[in-house]
Protein backbone atom coordinates (compact mmCIF):
# COMPACT_ATOMS: atom_id res chain seq x y z
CA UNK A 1 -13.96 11.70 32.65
CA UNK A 2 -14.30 8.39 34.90
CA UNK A 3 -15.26 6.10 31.63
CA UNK A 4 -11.47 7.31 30.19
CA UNK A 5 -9.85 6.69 33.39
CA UNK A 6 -11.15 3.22 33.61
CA UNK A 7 -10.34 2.64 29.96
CA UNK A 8 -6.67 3.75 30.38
CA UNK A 9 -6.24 2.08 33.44
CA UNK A 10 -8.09 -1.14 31.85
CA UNK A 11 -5.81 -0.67 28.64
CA UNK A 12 -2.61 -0.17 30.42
CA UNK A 13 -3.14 -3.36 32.46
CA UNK A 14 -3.87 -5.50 29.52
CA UNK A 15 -0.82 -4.04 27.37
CA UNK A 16 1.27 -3.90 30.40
CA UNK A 17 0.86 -7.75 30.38
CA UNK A 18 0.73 -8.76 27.20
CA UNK A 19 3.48 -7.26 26.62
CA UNK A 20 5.70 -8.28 29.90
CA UNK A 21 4.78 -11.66 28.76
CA UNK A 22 6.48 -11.16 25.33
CA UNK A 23 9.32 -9.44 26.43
CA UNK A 24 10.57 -11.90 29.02
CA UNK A 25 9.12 -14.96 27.81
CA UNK A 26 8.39 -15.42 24.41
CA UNK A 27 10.66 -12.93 22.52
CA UNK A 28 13.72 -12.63 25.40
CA UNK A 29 16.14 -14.61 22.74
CA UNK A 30 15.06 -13.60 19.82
CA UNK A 31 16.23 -9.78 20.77
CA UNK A 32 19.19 -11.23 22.43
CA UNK A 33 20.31 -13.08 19.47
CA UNK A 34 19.34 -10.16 16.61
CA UNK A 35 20.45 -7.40 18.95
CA UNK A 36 22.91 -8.53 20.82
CA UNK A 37 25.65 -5.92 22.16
CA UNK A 38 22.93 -2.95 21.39
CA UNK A 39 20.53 -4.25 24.54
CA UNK A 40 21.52 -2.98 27.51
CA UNK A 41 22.03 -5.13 30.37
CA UNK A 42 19.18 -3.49 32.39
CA UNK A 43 17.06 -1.73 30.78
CA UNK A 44 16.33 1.96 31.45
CA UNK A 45 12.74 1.51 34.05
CA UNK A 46 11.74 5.47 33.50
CA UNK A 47 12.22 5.37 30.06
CA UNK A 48 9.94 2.70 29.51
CA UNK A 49 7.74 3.61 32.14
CA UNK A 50 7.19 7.14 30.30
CA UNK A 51 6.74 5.15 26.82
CA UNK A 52 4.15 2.91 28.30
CA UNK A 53 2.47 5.57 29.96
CA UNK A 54 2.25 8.14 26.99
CA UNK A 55 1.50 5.53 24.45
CA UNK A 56 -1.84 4.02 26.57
CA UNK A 57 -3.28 7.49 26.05
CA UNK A 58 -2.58 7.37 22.95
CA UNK A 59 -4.26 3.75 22.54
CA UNK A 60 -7.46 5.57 24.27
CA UNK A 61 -7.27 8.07 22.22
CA UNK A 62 -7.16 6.92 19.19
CA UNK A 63 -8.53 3.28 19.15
CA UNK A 64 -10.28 3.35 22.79
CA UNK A 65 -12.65 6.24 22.96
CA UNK A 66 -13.61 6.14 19.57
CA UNK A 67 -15.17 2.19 20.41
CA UNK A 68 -16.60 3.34 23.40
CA UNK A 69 -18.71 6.35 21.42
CA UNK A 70 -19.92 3.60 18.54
CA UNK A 71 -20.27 0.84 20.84
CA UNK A 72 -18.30 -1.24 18.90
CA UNK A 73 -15.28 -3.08 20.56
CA UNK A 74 -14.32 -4.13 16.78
CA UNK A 75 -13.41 -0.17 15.92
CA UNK A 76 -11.02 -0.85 19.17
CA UNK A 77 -9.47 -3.56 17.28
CA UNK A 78 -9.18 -1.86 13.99
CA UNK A 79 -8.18 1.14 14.84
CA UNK A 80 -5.64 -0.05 17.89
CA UNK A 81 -4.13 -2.71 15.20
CA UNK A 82 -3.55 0.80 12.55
CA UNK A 83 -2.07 3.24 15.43
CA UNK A 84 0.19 0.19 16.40
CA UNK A 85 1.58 -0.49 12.87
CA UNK A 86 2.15 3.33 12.16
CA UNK A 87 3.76 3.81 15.54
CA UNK A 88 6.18 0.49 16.08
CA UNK A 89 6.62 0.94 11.94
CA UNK A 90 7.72 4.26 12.86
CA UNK A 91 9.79 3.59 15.22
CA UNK A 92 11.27 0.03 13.97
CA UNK A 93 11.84 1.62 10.25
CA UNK A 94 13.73 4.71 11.61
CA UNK A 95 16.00 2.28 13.47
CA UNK A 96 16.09 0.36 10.15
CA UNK A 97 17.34 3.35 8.35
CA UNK A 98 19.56 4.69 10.32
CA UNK A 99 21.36 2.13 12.91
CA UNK A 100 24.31 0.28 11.44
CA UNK A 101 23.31 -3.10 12.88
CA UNK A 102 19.38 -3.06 13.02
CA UNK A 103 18.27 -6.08 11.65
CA UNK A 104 15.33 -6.05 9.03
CA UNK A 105 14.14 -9.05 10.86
CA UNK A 106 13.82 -7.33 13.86
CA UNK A 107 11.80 -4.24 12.40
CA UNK A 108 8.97 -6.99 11.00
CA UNK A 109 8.76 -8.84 13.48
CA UNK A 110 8.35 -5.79 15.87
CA UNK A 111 5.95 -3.94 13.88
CA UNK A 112 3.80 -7.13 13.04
CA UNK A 113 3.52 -7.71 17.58
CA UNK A 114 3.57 -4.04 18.13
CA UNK A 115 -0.02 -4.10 15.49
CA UNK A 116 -1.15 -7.07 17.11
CA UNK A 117 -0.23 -6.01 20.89
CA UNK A 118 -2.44 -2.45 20.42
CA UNK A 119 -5.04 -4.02 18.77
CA UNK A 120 -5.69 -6.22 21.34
CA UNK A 121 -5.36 -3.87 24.27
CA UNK A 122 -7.44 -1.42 22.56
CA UNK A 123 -9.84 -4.03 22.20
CA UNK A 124 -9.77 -5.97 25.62
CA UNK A 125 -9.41 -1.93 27.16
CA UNK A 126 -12.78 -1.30 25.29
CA UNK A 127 -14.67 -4.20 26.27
CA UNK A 128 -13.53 -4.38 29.96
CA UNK A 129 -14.00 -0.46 30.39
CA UNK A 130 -17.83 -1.19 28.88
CA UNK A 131 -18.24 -3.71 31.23
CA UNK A 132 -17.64 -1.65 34.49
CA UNK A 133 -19.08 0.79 33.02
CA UNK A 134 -22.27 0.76 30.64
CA UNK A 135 -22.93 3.14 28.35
């Protein structure tokens, strides 16, 4: 049980970052400009609190935990980089399909970080949690 507390806590840190990074420095305008009047002015905290908190687990579930028990941080990778595309693809497409002014160009570009942001975490969660602790 302590080996998938440390990776959760491990992952969440790294995709926690990652990601603040991208939202408030790298990708601020781009959302501004596609979105415009459908961002709110301040986000909703619990909202994406709960999102960031349910969707780690699911990061250690599938991508995480399945590293740790082959010992390879590259099935982290892999299978963080598949669980984001499916999940930001399913959430970016369904806006796509049914939002009057959802850009296309947002729903690629979000899907193609959302792959790359949970593969990475999955990986870096992997190899940090095997690092505190061994197998």
């Amino acid at each position: 049980m302590l080996r998938y507390i440390v990776a959760y806590l491990a992952t969440a840190v790294v995709f926690l970052a990652i990601d603040y990074v991208w939202l408030t420095r790298v990708a601020l305008q781009f959302y501004r400009e596609n979105l415009g009047d459908l961002l709110l002015a301040n986000p909703r905290i619990g909202a994406a609190a709960a999102f960031y908190a349910v969707y780690v687990i699911g990061i250690v579930i599938f991508a995480v935990a399945p590293a740790l028990r082959s010992g390879s941080a590259l099935t982290a990778l892999a299978f963080g980089a598949l669980f984001g595309f499916f999940a930001y693809a399913t959430y970016d497409m369904t806006n796509y399909a049914t939002l009057k002014n959802w850009p296309l160009t947002v729903s690629v570009v979000d899907i193609i970080w959302g792959t790359a942001l949970t593969g990475v975490s999955a990986w870096l969660g992997a190899l940090i949690t095997r690092a505190i602790l061994p197998a």
